[in-house]
PDB file of N, CA and C in Angstrom:
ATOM      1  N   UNK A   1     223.073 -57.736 134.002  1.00  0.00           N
ATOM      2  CA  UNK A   1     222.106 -58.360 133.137  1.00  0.00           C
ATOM      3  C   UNK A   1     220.974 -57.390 132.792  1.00  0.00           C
ATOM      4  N   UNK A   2     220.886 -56.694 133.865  1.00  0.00           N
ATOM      5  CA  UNK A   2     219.186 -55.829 133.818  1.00  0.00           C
ATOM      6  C   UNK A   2     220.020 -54.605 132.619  1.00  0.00           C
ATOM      7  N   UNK A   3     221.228 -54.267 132.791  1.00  0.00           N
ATOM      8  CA  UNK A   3     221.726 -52.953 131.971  1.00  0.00           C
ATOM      9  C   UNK A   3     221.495 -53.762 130.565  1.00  0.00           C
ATOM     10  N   UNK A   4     222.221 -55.111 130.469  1.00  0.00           N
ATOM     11  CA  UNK A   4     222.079 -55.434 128.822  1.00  0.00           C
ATOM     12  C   UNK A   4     221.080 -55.371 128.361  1.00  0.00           C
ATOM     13  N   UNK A   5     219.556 -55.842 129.473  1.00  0.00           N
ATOM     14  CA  UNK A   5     218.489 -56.301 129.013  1.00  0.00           C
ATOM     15  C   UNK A   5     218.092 -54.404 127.823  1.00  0.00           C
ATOM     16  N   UNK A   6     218.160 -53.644 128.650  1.00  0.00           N
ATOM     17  CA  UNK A   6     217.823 -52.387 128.683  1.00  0.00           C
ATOM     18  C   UNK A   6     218.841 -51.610 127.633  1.00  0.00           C
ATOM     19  N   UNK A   7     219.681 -52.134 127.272  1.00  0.00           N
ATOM     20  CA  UNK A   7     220.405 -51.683 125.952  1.00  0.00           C
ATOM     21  C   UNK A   7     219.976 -52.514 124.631  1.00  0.00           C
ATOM     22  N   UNK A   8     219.134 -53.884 125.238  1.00  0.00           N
ATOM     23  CA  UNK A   8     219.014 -54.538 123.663  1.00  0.00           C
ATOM     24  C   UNK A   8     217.688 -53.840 123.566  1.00  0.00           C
ATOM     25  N   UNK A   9     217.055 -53.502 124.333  1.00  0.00           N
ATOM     26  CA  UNK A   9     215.155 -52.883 124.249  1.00  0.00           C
ATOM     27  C   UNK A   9     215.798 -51.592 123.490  1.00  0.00           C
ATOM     28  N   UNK A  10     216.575 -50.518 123.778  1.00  0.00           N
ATOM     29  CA  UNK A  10     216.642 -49.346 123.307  1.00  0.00           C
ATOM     30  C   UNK A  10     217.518 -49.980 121.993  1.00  0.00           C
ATOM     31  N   UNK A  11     218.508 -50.736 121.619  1.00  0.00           N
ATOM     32  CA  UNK A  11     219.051 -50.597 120.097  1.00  0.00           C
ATOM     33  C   UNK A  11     217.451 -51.505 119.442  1.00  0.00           C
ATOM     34  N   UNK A  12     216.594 -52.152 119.928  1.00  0.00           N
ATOM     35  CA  UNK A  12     215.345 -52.435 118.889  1.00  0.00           C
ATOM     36  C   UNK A  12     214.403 -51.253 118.922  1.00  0.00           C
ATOM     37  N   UNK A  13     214.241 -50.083 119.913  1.00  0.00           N
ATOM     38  CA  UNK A  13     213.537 -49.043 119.668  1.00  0.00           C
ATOM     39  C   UNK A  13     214.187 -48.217 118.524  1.00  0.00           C
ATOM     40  N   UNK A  14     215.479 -48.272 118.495  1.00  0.00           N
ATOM     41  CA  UNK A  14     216.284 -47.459 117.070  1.00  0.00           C
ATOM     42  C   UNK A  14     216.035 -48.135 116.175  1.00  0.00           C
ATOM     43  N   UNK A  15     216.750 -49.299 116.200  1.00  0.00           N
ATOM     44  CA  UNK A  15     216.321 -50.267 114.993  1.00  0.00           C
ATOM     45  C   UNK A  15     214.688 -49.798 114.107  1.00  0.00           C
ATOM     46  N   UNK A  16     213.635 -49.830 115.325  1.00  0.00           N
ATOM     47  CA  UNK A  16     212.412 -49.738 114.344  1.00  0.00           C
ATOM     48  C   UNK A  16     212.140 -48.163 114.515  1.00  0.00           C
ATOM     49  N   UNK A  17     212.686 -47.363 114.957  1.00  0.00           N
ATOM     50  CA  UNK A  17     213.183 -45.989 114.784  1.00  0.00           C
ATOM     51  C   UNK A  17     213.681 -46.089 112.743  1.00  0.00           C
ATOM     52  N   UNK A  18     214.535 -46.265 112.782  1.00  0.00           N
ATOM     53  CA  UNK A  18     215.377 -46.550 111.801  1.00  0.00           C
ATOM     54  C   UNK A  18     214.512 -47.115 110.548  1.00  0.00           C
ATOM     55  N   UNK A  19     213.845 -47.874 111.199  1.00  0.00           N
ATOM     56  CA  UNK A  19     213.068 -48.321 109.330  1.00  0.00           C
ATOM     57  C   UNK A  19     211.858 -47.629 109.743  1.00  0.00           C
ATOM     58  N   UNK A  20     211.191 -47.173 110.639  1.00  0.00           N
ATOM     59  CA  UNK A  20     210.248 -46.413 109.894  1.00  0.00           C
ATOM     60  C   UNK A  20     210.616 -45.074 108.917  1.00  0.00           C
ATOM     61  N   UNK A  21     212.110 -44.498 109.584  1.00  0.00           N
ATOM     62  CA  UNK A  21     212.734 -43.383 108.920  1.00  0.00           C
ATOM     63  C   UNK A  21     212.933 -44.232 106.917  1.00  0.00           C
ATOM     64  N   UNK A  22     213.239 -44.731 107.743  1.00  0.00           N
ATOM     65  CA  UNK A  22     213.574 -45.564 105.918  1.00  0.00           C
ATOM     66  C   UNK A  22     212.854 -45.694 105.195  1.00  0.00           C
ATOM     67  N   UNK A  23     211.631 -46.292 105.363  1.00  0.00           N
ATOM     68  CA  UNK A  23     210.320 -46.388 104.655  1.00  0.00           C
ATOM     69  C   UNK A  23     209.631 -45.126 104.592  1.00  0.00           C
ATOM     70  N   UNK A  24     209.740 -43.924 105.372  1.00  0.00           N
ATOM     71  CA  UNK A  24     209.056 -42.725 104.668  1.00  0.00           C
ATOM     72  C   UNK A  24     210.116 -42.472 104.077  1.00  0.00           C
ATOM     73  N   UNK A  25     211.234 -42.145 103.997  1.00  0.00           N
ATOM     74  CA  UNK A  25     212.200 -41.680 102.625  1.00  0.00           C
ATOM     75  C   UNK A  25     211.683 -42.699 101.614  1.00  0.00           C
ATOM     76  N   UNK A  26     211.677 -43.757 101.693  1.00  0.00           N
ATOM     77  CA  UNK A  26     211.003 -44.998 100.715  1.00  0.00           C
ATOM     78  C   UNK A  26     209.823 -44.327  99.545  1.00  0.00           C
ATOM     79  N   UNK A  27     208.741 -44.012 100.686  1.00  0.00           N
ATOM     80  CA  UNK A  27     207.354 -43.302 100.144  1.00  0.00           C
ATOM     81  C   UNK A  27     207.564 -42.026  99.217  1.00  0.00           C
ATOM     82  N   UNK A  28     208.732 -40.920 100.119  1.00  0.00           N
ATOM     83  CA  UNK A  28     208.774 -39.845  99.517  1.00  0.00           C
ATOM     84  C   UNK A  28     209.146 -40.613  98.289  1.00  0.00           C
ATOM     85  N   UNK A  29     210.209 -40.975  97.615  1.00  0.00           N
ATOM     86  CA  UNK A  29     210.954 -40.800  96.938  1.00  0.00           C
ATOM     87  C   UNK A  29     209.885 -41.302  95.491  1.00  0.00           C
ATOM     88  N   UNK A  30     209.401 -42.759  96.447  1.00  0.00           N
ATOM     89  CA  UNK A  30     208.666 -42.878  95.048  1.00  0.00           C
ATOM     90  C   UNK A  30     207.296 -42.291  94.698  1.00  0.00           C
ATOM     91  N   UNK A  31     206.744 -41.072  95.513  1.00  0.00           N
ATOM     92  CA  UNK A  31     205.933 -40.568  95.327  1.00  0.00           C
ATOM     93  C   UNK A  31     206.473 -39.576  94.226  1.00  0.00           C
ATOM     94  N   UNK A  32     207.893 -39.023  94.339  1.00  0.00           N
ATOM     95  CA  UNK A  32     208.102 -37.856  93.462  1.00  0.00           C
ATOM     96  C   UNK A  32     208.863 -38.559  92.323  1.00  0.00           C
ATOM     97  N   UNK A  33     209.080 -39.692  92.534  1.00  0.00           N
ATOM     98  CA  UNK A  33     209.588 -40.386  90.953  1.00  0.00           C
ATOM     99  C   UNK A  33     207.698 -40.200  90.485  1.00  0.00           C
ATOM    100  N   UNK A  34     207.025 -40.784  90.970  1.00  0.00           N
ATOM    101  CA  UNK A  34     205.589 -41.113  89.963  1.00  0.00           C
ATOM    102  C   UNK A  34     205.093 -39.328  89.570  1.00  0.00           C
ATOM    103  N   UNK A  35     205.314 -38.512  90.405  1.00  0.00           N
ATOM    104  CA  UNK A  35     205.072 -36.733  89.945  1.00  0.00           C
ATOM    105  C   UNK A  35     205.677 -36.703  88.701  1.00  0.00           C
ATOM    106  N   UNK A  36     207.279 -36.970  88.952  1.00  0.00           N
ATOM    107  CA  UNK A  36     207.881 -36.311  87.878  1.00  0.00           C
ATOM    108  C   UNK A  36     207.884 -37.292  86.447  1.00  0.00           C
ATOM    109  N   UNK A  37     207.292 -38.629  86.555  1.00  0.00           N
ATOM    110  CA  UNK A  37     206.648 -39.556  85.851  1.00  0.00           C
ATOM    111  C   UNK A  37     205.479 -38.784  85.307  1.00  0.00           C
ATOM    112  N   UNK A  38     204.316 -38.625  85.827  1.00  0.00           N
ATOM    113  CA  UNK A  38     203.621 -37.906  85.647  1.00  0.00           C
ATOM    114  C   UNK A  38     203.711 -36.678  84.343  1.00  0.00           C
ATOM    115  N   UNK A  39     204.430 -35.627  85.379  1.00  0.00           N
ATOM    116  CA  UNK A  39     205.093 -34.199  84.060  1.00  0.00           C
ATOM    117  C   UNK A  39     205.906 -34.503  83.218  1.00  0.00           C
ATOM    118  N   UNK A  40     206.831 -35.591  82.704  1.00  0.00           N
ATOM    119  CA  UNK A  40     207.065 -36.439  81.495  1.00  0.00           C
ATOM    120  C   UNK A  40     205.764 -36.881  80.765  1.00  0.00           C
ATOM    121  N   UNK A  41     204.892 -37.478  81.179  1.00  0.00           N
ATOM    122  CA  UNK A  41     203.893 -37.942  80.436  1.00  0.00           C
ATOM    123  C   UNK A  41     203.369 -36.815  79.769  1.00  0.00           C
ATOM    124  N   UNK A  42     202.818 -35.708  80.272  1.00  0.00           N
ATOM    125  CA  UNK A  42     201.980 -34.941  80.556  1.00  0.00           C
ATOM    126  C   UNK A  42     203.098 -33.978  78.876  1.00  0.00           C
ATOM    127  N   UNK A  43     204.145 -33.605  79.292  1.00  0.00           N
ATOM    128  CA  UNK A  43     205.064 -32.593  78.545  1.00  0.00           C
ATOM    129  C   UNK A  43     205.196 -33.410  77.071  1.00  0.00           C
ATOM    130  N   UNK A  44     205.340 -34.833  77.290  1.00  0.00           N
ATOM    131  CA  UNK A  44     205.604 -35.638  75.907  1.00  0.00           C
ATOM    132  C   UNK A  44     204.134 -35.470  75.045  1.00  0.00           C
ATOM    133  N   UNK A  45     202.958 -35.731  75.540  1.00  0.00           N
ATOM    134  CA  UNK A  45     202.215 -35.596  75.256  1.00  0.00           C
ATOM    135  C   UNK A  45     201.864 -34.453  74.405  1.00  0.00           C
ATOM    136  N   UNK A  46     202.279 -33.161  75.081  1.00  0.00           N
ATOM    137  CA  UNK A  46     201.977 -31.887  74.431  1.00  0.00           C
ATOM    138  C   UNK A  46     203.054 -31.974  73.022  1.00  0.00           C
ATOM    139  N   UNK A  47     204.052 -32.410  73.427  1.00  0.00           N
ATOM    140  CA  UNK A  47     204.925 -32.087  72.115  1.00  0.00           C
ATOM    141  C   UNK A  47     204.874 -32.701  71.207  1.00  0.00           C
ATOM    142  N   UNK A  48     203.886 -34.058  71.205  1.00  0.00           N
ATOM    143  CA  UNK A  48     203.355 -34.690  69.959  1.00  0.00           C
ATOM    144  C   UNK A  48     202.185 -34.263  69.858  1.00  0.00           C
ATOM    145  N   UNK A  49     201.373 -33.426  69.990  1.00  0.00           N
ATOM    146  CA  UNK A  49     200.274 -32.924  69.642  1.00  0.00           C
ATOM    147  C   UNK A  49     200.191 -31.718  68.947  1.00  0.00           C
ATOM    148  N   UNK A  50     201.562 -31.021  69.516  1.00  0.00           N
ATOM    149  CA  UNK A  50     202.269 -29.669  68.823  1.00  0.00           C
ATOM    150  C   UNK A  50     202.952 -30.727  67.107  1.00  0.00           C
ATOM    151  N   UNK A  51     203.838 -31.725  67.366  1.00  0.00           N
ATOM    152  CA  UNK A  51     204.084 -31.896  66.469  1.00  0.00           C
ATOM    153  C   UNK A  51     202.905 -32.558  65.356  1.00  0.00           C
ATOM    154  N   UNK A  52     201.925 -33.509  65.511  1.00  0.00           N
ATOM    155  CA  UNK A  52     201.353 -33.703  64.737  1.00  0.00           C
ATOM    156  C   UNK A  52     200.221 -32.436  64.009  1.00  0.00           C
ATOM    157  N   UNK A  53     200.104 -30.905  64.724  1.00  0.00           N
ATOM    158  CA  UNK A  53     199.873 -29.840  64.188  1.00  0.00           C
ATOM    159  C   UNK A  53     200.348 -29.023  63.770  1.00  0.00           C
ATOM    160  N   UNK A  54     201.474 -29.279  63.655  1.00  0.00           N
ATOM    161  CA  UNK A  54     202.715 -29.165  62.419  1.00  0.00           C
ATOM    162  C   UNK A  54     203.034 -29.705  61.299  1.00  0.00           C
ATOM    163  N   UNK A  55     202.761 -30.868  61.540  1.00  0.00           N
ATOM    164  CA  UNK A  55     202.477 -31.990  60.311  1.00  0.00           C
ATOM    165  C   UNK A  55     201.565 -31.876  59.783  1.00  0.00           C
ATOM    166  N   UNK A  56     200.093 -31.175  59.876  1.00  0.00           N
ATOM    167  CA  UNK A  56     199.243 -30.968  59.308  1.00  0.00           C
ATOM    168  C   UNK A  56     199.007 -29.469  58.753  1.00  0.00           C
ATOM    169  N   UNK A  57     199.724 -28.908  59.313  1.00  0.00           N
ATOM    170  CA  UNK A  57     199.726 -27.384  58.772  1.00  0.00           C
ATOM    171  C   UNK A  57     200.694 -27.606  57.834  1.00  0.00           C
ATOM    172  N   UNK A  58     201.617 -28.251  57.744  1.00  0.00           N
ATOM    173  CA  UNK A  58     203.133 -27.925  56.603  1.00  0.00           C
ATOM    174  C   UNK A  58     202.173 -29.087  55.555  1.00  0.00           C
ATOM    175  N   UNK A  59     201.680 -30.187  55.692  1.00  0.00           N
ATOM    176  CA  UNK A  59     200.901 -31.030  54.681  1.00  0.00           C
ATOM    177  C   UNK A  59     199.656 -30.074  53.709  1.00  0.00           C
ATOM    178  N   UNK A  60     198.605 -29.375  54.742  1.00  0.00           N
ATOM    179  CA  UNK A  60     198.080 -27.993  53.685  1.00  0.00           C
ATOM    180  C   UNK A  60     198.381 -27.540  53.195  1.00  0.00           C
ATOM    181  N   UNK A  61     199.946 -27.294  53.529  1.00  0.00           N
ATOM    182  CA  UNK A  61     200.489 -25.637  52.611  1.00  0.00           C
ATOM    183  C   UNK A  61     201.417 -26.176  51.512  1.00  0.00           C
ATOM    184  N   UNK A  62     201.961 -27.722  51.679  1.00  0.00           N
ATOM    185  CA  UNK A  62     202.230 -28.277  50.288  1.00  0.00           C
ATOM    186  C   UNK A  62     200.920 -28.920  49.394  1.00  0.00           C
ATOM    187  N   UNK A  63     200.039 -28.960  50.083  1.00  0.00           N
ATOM    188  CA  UNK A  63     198.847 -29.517  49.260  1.00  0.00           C
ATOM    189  C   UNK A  63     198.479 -28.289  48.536  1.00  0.00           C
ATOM    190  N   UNK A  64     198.220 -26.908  49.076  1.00  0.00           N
ATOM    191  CA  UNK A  64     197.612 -25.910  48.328  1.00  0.00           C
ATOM    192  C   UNK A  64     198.622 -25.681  47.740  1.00  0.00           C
ATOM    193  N   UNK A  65     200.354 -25.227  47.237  1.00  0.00           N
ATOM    194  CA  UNK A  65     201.238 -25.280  46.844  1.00  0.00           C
ATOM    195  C   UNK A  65     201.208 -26.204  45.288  1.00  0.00           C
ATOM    196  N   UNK A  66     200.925 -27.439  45.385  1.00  0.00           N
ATOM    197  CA  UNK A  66     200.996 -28.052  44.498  1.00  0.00           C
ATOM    198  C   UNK A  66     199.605 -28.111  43.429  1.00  0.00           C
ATOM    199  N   UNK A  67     198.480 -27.688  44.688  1.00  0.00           N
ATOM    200  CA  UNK A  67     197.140 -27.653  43.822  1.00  0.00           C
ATOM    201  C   UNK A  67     197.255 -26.450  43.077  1.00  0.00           C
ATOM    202  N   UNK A  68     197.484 -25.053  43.473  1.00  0.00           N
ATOM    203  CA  UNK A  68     198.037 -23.928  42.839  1.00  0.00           C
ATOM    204  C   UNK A  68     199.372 -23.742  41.865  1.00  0.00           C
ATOM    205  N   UNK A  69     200.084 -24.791  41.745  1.00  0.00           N
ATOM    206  CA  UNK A  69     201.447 -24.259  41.400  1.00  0.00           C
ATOM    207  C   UNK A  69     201.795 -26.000  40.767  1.00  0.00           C
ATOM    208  N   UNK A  70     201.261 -26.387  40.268  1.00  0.00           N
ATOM    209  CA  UNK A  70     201.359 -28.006  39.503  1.00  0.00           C
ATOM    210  C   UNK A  70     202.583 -28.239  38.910  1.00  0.00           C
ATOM    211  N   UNK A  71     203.219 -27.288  38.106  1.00  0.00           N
ATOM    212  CA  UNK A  71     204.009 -27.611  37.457  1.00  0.00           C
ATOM    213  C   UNK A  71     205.800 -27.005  38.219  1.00  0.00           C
ATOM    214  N   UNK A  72     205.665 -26.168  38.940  1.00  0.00           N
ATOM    215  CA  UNK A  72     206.644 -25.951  40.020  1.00  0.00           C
ATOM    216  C   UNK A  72     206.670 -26.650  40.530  1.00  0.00           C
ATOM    217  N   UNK A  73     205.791 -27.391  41.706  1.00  0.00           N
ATOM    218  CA  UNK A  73     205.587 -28.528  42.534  1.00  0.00           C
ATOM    219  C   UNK A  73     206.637 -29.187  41.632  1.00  0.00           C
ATOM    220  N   UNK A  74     206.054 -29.635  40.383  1.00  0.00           N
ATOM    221  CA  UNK A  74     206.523 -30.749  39.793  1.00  0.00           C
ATOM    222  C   UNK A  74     208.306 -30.538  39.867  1.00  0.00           C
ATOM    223  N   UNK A  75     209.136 -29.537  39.296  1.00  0.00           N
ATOM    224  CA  UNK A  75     210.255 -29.095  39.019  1.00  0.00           C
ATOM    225  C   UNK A  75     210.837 -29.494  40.023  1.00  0.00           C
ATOM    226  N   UNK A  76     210.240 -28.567  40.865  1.00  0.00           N
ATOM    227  CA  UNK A  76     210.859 -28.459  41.971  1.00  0.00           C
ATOM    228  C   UNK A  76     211.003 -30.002  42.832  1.00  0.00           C
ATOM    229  N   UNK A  77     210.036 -31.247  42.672  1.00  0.00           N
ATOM    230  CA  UNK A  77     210.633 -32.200  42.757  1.00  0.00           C
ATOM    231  C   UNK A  77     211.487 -33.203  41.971  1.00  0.00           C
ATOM    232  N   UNK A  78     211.337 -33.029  40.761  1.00  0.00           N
ATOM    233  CA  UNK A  78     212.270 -33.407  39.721  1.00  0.00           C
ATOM    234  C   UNK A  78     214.093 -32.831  39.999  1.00  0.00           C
ATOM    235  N   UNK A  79     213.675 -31.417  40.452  1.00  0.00           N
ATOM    236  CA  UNK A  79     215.222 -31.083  41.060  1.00  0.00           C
ATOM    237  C   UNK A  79     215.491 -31.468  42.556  1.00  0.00           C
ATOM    238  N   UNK A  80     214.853 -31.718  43.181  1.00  0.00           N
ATOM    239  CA  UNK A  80     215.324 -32.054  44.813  1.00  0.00           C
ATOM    240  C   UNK A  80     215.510 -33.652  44.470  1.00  0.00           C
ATOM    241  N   UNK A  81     214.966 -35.055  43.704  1.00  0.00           N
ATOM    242  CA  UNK A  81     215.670 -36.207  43.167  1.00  0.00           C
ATOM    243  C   UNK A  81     216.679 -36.115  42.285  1.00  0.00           C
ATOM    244  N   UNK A  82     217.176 -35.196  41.540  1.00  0.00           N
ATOM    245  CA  UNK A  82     218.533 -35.049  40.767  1.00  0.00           C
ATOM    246  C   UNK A  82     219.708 -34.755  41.566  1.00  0.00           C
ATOM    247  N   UNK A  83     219.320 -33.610  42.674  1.00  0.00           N
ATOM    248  CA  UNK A  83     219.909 -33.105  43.751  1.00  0.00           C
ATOM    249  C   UNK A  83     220.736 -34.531  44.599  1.00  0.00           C
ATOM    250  N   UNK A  84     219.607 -35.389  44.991  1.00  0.00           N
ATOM    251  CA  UNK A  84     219.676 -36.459  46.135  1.00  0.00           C
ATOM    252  C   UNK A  84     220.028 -37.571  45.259  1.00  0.00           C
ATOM    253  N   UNK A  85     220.386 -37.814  43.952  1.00  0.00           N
ATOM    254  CA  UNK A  85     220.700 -38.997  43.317  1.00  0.00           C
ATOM    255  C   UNK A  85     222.009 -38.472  42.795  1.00  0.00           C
ATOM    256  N   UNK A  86     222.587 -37.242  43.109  1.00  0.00           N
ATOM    257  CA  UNK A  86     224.068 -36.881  42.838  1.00  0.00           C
ATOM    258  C   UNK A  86     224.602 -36.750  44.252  1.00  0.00           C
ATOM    259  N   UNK A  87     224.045 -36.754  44.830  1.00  0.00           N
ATOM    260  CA  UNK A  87     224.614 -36.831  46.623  1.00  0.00           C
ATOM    261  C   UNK A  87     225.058 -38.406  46.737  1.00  0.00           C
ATOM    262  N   UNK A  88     223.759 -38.933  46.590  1.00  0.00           N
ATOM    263  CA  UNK A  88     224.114 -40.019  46.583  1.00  0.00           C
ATOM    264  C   UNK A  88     225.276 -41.074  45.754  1.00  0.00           C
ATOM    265  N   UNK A  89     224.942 -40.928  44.870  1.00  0.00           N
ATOM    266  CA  UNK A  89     225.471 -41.492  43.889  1.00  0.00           C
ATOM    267  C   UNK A  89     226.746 -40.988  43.565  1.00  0.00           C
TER     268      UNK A  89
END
């Protein structure tokens, strides 16, 4: 009786052996999901900030393009809708 008593005390010292092991893998894991959560945020961020200063540099250089060059501008969209309405069509 005294041996069982003394084998159920040591499988509950593993047992809570065992989930504390579990619960720090627990912690790690979701500490480095929220990091690499984090450097997603962080990387998306930059690449819409890169892209919307792209969008504004290529929007100047057709704005000065068309303010300088009115009647090319113009052609040149008159031919890129002839272009895209024979693709299409």
């Amino acid at each position: 009786m005294n041996n069982q008593n003394e084998n159920k005390q040591e499988g509950e010292k593993n047992m809570s052996s065992m989930k504390d092991q579990v619960s720090d893998i627990s912690k790690e894991a979701k500490n480095k999901a929220a990091d690499t959560l984090d450097t997603i945020k962080s990387k998306g961020q930059d690449m819409a900030e890169t892209v919307k200063d792209q969008a504004q540099n290529v929007d100047k250089a057709l704005s000065g393009f068309v303010k300088d060059k009115p009647y090319i501008a113009l052609a040149s969209a008159l031919f890129a809708g002839w272009v895209i309405a024979k693709v299409v069509l």
